[in-house]
Protein backbone atom coordinates (compact mmCIF):
# COMPACT_ATOMS: atom_id res chain seq x y z
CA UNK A 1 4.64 19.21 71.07
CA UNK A 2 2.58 21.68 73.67
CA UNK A 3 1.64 20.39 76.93
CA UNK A 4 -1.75 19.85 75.58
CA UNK A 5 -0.97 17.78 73.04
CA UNK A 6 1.37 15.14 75.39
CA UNK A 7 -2.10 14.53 77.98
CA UNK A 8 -4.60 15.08 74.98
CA UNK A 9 -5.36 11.23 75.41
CA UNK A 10 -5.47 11.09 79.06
CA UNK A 11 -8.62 10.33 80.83
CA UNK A 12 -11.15 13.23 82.02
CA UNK A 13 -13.02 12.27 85.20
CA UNK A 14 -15.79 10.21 83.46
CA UNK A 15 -19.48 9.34 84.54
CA UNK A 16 -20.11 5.81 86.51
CA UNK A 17 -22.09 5.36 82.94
CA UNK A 18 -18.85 5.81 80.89
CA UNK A 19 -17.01 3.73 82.85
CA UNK A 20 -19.32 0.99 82.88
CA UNK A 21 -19.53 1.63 78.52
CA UNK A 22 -15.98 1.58 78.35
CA UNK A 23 -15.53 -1.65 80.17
CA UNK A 24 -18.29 -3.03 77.81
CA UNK A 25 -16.69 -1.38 74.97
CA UNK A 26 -13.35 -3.63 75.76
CA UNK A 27 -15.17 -6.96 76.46
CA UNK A 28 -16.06 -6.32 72.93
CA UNK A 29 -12.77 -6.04 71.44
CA UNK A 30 -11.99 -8.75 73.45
CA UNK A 31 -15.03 -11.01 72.58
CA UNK A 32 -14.51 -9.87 68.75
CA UNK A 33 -11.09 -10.34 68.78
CA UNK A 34 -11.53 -14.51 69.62
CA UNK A 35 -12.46 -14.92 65.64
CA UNK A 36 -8.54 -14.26 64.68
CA UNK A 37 -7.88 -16.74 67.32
CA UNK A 38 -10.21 -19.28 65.50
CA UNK A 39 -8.64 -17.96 62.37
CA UNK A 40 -5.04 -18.73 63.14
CA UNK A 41 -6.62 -22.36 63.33
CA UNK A 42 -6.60 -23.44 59.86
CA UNK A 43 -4.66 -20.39 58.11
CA UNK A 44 -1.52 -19.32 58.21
CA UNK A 45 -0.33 -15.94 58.83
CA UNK A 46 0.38 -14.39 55.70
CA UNK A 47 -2.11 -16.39 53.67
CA UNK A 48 -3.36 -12.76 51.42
CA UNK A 49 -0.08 -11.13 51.75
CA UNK A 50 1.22 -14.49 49.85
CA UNK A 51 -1.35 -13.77 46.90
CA UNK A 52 0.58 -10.97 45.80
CA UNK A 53 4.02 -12.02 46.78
CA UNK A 54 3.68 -14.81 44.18
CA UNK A 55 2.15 -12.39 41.86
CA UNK A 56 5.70 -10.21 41.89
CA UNK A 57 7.72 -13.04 42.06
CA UNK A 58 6.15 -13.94 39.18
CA UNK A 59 6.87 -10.81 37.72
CA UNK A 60 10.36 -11.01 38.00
CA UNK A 61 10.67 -14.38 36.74
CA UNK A 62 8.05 -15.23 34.13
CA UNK A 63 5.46 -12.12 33.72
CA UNK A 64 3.51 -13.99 30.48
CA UNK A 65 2.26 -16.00 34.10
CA UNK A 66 1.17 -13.51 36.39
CA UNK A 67 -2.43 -13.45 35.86
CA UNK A 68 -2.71 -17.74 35.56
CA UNK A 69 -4.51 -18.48 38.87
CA UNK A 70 -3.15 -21.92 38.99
CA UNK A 71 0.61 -20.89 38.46
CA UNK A 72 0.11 -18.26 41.06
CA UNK A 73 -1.32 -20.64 43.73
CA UNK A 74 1.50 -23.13 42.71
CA UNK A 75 4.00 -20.42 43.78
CA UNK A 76 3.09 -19.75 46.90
CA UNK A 77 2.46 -24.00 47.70
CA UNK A 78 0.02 -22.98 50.89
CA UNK A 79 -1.72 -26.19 52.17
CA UNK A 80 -5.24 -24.76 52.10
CA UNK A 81 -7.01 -27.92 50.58
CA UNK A 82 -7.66 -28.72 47.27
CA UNK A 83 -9.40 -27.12 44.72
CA UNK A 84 -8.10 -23.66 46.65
CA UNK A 85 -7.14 -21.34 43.86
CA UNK A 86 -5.03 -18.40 45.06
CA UNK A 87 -4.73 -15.94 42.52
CA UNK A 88 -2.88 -12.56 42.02
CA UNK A 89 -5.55 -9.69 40.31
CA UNK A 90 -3.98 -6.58 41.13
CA UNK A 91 -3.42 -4.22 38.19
CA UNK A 92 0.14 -4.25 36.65
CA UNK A 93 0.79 -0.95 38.48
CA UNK A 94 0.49 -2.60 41.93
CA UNK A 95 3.68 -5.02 40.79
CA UNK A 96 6.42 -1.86 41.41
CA UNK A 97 4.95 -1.22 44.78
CA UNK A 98 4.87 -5.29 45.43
CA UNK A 99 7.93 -6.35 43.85
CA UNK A 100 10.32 -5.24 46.83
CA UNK A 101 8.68 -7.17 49.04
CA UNK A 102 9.11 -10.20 46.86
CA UNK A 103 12.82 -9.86 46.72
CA UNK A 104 14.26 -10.82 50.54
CA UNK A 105 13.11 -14.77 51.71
CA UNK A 106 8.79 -14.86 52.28
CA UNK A 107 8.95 -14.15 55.90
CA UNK A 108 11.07 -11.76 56.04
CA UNK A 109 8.70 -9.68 53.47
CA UNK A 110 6.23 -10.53 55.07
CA UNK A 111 7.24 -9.27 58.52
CA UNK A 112 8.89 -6.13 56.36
CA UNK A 113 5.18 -5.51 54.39
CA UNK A 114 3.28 -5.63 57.62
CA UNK A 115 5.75 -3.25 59.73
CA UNK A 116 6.24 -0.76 56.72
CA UNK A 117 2.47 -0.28 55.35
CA UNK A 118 1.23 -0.85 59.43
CA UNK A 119 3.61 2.59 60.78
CA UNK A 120 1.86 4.19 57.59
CA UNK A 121 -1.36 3.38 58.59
CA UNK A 122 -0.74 4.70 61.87
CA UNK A 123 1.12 7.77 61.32
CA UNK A 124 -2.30 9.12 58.95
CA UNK A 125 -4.20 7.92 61.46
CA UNK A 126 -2.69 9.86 63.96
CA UNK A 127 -3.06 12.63 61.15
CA UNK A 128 -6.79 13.22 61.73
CA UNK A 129 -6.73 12.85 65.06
CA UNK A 130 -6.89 9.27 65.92
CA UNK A 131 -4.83 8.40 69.32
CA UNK A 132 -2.91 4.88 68.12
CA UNK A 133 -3.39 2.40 70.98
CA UNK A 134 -7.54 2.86 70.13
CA UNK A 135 -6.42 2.32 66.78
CA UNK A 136 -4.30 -0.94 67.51
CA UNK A 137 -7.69 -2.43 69.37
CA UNK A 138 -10.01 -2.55 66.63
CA UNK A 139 -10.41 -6.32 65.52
CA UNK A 140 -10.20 -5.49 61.86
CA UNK A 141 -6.96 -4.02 62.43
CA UNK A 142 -5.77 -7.18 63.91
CA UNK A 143 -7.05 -9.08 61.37
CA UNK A 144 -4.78 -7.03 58.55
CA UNK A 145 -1.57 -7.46 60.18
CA UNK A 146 -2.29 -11.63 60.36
CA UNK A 147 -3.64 -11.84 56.65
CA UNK A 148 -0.83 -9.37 55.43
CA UNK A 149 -3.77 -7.63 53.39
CA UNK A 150 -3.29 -4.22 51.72
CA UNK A 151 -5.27 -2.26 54.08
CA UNK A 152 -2.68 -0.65 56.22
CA UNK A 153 -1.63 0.52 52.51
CA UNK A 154 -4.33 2.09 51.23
CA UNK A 155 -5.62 3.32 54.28
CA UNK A 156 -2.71 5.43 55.18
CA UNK A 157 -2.24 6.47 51.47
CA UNK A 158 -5.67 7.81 51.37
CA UNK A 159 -5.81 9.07 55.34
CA UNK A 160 -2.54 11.03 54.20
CA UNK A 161 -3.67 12.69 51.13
CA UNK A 162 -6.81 13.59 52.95
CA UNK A 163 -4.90 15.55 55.39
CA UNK A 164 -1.96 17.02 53.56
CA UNK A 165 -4.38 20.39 52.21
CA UNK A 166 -1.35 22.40 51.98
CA UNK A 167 0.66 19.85 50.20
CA UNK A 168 -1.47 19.46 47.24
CA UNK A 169 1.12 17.32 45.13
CA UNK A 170 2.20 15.21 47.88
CA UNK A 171 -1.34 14.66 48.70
CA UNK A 172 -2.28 13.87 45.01
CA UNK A 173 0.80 11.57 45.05
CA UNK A 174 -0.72 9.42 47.54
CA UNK A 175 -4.07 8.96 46.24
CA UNK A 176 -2.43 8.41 42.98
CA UNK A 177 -0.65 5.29 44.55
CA UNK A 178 -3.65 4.01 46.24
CA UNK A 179 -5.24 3.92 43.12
CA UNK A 180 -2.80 2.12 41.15
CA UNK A 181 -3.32 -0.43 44.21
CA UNK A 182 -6.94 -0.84 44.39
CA UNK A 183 -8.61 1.28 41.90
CA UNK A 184 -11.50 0.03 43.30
CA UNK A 185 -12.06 1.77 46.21
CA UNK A 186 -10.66 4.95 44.90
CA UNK A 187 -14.24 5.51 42.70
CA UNK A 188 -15.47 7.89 44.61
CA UNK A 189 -11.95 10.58 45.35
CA UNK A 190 -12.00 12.21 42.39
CA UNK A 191 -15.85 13.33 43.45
CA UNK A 192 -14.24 14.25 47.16
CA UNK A 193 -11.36 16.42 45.65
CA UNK A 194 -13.78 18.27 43.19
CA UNK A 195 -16.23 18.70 46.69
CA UNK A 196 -13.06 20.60 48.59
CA UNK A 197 -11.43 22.23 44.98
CA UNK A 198 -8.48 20.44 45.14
CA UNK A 199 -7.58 20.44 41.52
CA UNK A 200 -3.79 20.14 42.11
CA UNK A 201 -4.24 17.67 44.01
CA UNK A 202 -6.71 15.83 41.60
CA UNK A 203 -3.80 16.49 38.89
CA UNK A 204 -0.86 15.15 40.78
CA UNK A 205 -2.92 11.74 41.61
CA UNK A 206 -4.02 11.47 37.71
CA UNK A 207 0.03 12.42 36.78
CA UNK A 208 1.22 9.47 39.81
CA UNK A 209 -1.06 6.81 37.97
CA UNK A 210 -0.51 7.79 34.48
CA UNK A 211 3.42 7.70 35.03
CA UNK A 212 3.41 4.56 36.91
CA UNK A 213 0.83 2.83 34.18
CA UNK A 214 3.26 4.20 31.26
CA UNK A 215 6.34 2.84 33.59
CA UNK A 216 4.91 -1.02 33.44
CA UNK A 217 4.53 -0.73 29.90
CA UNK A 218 8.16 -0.14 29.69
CA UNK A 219 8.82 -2.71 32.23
CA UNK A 220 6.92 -5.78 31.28
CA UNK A 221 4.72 -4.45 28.03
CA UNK A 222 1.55 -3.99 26.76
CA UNK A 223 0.29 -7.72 26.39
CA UNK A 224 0.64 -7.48 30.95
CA UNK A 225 -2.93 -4.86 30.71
CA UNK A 226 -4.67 -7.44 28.46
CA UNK A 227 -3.88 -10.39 30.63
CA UNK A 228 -5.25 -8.42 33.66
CA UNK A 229 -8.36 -7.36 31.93
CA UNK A 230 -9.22 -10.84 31.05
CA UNK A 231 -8.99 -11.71 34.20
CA UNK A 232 -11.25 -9.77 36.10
CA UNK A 233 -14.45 -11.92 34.88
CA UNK A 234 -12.73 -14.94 36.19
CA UNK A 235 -11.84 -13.56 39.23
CA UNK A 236 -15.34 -11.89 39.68
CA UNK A 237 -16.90 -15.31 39.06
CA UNK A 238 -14.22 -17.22 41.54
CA UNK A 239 -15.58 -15.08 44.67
CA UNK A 240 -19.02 -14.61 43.67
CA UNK A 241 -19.78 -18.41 42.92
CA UNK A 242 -18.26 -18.70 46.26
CA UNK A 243 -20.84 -18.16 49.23
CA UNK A 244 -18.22 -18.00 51.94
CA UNK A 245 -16.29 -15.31 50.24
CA UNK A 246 -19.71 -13.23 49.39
CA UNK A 247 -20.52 -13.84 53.36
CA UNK A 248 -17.39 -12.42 54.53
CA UNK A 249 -17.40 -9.70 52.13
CA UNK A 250 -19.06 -6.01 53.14
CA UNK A 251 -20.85 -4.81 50.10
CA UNK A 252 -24.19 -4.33 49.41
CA UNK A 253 -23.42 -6.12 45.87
CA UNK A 254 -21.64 -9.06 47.78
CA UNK A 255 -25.11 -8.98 50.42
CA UNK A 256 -27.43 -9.35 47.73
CA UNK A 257 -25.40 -12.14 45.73
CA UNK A 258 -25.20 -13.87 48.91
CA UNK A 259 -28.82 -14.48 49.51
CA UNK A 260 -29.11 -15.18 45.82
CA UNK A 261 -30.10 -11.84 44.10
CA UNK A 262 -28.86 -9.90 41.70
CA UNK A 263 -25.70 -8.35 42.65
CA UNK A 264 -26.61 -5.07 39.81
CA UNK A 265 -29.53 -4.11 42.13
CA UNK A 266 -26.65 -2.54 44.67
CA UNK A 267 -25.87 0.18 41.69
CA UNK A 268 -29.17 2.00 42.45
CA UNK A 269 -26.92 3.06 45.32
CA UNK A 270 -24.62 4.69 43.53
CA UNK A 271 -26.16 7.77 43.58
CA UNK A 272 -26.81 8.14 47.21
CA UNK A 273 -22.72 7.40 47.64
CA UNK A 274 -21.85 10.26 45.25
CA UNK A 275 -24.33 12.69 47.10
CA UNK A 276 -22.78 11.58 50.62
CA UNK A 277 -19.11 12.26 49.34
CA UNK A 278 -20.17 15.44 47.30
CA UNK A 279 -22.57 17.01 50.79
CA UNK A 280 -20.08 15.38 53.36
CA UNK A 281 -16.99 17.25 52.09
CA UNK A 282 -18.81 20.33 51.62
CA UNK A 283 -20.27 20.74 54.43
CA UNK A 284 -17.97 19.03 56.99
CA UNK A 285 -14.05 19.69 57.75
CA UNK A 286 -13.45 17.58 59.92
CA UNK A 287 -11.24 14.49 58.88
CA UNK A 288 -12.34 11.75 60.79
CA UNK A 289 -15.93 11.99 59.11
CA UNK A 290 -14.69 12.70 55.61
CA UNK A 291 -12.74 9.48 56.08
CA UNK A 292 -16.22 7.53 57.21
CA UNK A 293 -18.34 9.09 54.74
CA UNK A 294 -15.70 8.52 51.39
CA UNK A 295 -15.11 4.67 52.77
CA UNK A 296 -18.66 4.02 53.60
CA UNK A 297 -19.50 5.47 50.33
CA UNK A 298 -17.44 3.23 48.44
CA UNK A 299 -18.48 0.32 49.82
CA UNK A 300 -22.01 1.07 48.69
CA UNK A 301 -21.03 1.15 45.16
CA UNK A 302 -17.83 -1.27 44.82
CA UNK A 303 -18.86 -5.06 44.39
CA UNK A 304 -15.77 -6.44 46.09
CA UNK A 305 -14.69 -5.60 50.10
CA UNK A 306 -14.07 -7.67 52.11
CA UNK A 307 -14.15 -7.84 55.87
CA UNK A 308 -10.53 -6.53 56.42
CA UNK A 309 -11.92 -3.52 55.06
CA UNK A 310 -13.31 -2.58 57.92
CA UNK A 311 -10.09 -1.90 59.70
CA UNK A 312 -10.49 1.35 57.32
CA UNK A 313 -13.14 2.44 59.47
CA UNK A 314 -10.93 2.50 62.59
CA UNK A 315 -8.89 5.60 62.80
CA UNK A 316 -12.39 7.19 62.36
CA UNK A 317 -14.45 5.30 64.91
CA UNK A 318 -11.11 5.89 67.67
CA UNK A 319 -11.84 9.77 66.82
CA UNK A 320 -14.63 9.52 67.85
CA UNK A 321 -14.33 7.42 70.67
CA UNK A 322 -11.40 9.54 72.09
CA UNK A 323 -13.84 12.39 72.52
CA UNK A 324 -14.51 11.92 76.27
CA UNK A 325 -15.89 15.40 76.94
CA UNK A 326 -18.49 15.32 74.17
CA UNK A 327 -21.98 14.90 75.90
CA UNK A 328 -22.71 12.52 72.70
CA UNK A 329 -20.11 9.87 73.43
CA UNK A 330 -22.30 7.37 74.86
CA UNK A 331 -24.09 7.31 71.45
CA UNK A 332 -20.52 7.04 69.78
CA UNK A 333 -19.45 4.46 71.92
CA UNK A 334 -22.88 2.75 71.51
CA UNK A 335 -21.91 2.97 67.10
CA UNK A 336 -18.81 1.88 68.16
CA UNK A 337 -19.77 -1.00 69.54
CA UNK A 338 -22.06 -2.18 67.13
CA UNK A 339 -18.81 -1.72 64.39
CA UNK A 340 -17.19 -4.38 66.56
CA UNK A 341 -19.87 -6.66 67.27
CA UNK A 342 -22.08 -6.29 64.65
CA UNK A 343 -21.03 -9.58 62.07
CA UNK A 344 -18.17 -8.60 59.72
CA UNK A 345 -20.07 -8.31 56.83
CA UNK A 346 -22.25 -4.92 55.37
CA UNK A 347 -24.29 -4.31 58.13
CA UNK A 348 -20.76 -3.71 60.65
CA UNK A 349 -20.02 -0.54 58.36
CA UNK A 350 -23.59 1.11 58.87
CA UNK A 351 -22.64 2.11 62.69
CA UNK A 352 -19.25 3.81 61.45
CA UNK A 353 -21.17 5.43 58.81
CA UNK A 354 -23.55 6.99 61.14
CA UNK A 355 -21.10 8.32 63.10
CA UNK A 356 -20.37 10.80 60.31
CA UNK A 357 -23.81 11.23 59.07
CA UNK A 358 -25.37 12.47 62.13
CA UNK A 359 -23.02 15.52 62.53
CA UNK A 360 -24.50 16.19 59.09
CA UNK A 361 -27.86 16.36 59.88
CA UNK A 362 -27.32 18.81 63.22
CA UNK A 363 -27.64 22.56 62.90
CA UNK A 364 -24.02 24.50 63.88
CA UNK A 365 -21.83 21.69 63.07
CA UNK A 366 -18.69 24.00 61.95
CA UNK A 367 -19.41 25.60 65.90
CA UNK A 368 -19.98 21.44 67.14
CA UNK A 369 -16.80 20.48 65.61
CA UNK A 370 -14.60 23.48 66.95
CA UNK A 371 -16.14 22.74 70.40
CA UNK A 372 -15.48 19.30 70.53
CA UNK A 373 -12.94 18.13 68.31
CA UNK A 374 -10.02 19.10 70.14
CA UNK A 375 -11.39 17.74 73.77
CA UNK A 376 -10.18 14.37 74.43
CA UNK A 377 -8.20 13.91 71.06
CA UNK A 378 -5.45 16.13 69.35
CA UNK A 379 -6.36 19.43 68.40
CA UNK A 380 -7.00 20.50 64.73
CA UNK A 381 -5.24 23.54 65.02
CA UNK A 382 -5.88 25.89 62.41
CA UNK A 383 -2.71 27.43 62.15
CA UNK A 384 -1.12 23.85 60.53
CA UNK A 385 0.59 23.73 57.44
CA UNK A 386 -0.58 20.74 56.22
CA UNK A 387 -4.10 20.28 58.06
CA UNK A 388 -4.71 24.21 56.70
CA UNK A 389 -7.89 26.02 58.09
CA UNK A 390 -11.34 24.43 60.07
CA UNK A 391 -12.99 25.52 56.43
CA UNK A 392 -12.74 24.43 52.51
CA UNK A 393 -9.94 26.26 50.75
CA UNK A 394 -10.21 28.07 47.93
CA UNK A 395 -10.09 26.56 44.22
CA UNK A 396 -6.08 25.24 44.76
């Protein structure tokens, strides 16, 4: 590490407006922040991570009972009322990344989950650029590490594979185990890959979840795929007949069910996600806005994320706000606040999404991004191995 990179997150000598921004900028994280503390009120830490800790324990025990709802909430015995189903709706594939976790006692895992897939989250965040103690201020973030969600998981699996260029199999390799995690919310890389010509890469992922799917049909059978299919109505009906779950969720599908529309109506969106994914890689290398564009595409056109999503959006709104010397960062600060303050539902991922659309829109962006990208946060250097050239490669 070069001298430049060890002060490449100190402070420049800011404006009397920055200053006064970046104080407001922290009374928002700190204002935002007082929703886990009304959260750690009436749930326990771990209450999501426990959803699919009972689902593996299952697994090891009695798999024909993975998918029952009421077995799985029975397993994990949290006093959340009555009538509080729990369930476990992860694909089969998910169960040989879970089922480690399940092994040592429930706290232990827990704390073992949340350390393991949280230093992953953090080292691809640090991987496009994103200095970590911004990272470890965003609410959302927060909010992860006390529900034990997935997040941190997927995040860093698909922050990583973004960034490895030059390691096309590794790369592939992590998107391939995001998506046997949350398929969901993998839609729209396949159309990203494609964008930058990264057919090894798209290969390697398709290889990962094809010889993981094949592995749990060796494992546990055939019958385990049927059981999960039929339960993805009743699980879709169990959070959409549910009007606090829609509320806290930040899709436009979720938005419209919520004030008592038809969910379907979000679709027409679909096409407006594929052509941000498709222009946004194309036209932009830089990774913090490919990772804005490809998650706030996906929430357009996935039914179900919810609010701990958004800590997805926070390696690429720290980017952004780590750019001191960019005569724009009032207006990123400005998005950035609006991400935190806005209510954690759709409308909090339309600021983080902007960030990475207006770049789009400006004339010279290849010359904006080489002037700015490397001035408060760590440079993009072109001569990497893994981050490869300020450019799209050829076909790989």
């Amino acid at each position: 590490m070069n001298a430049r990179e060890r002060s490449s997150f100190s402070l420049p000598r800011l404006e009397p407006l920055q200053w006064v921004i970046l104080v407001a900028l922290l009374a928002a994280l700190a204002y935002a922040s007082l929703d886990l503390l009304a959260l750690s009120r009436f749930q326990a830490p771990g209450a999501d991570y426990s959803c699919f800790w009972a689902g593996a324990k299952t697994a090891l025990s009695d798999p024909a009972r993975i998918y029952d709802f009421d077995h799985n909430t029975a397993v994990q015995g949290w006093p959340l009322g009555p009538g509080r189903v729990r369930p476990y709706v992860y694909p089969p594939t998910a169960l040989l990344l879970f089922a480690p976790f399940a092994l040592p006692a429930y706290w232990t895992g827990y704390g073992l989950w949340v350390a393991v897939t949280g230093l992953l989250f953090l080292w691809a965040a640090r991987r496009i650029g994103a200095p970590w103690p911004l990272v470890l201020l965003m609410p959302a973030v927060a909010l992860v590490a006390f529900c034990g969600q997935v997040t941190f998981l997927i995040g860093g699996l698909v922050l990583g594979g973004l960034s490895l260029r030059r390691r096309p199999i590794l790369a592939g390799l992590l998107f391939g185990l995001a998506a046997v995690v949350k398929p969901q919310f993998m839609v729209l890389v396949p159309l990203a890959l494609l964008a930058e010509g990264r057919w090894r890469t798209l290969i390697a992922a398709g290889a990962t979840g094809a010889l993981l799917a094949l592995a749990t049909l060796l494992v546990w059978g055939p019958q385990i795929w049927l059981d999960w299919l039929a339960a993805l109505p009743r699980f879709n009906a169990l959070i959409f007949h549910d009007r606090g779950l829609t509320e806290d969720a930040i899709t436009p599908y979720a938005a419209l069910v919520s004030t008592g529309h038809a969910g379907a109506w979000a679709l027409l969106l679909a096409p407006a996600a594929a052509a941000l994914v498709w222009f946004g890689f194309r036209r932009t290398p830089d990774l913090a806005d490919r990772s804005l564009l490809l998650f706030g595409a996906t929430t357009l056109v996935t039914p179900y994320a919810m609010n701990y999503e958004l800590a997805l959006f926070a390696p690429g709104v720290a980017v952004y706000l780590s750019r001191l010397c960019d005569p724009r960062w009032t207006k990123y600060a400005a998005a950035a606040l609006g991400y935190v303050l806005l209510p954690w539902a759709f409308p909090s991922v339309l600021p983080a999404l902007a960030l990475a659309l207006a770049p789009l829109l400006r004339p010279g962006l290849a010359r904006d991004n080489a002037e700015t990208s490397g001035a408060s946060s760590p440079p993009r250097r072109a001569e990497s191995p893994d981050l490869g050239p300020l450019r799209p490669d050829p076909v790989q």
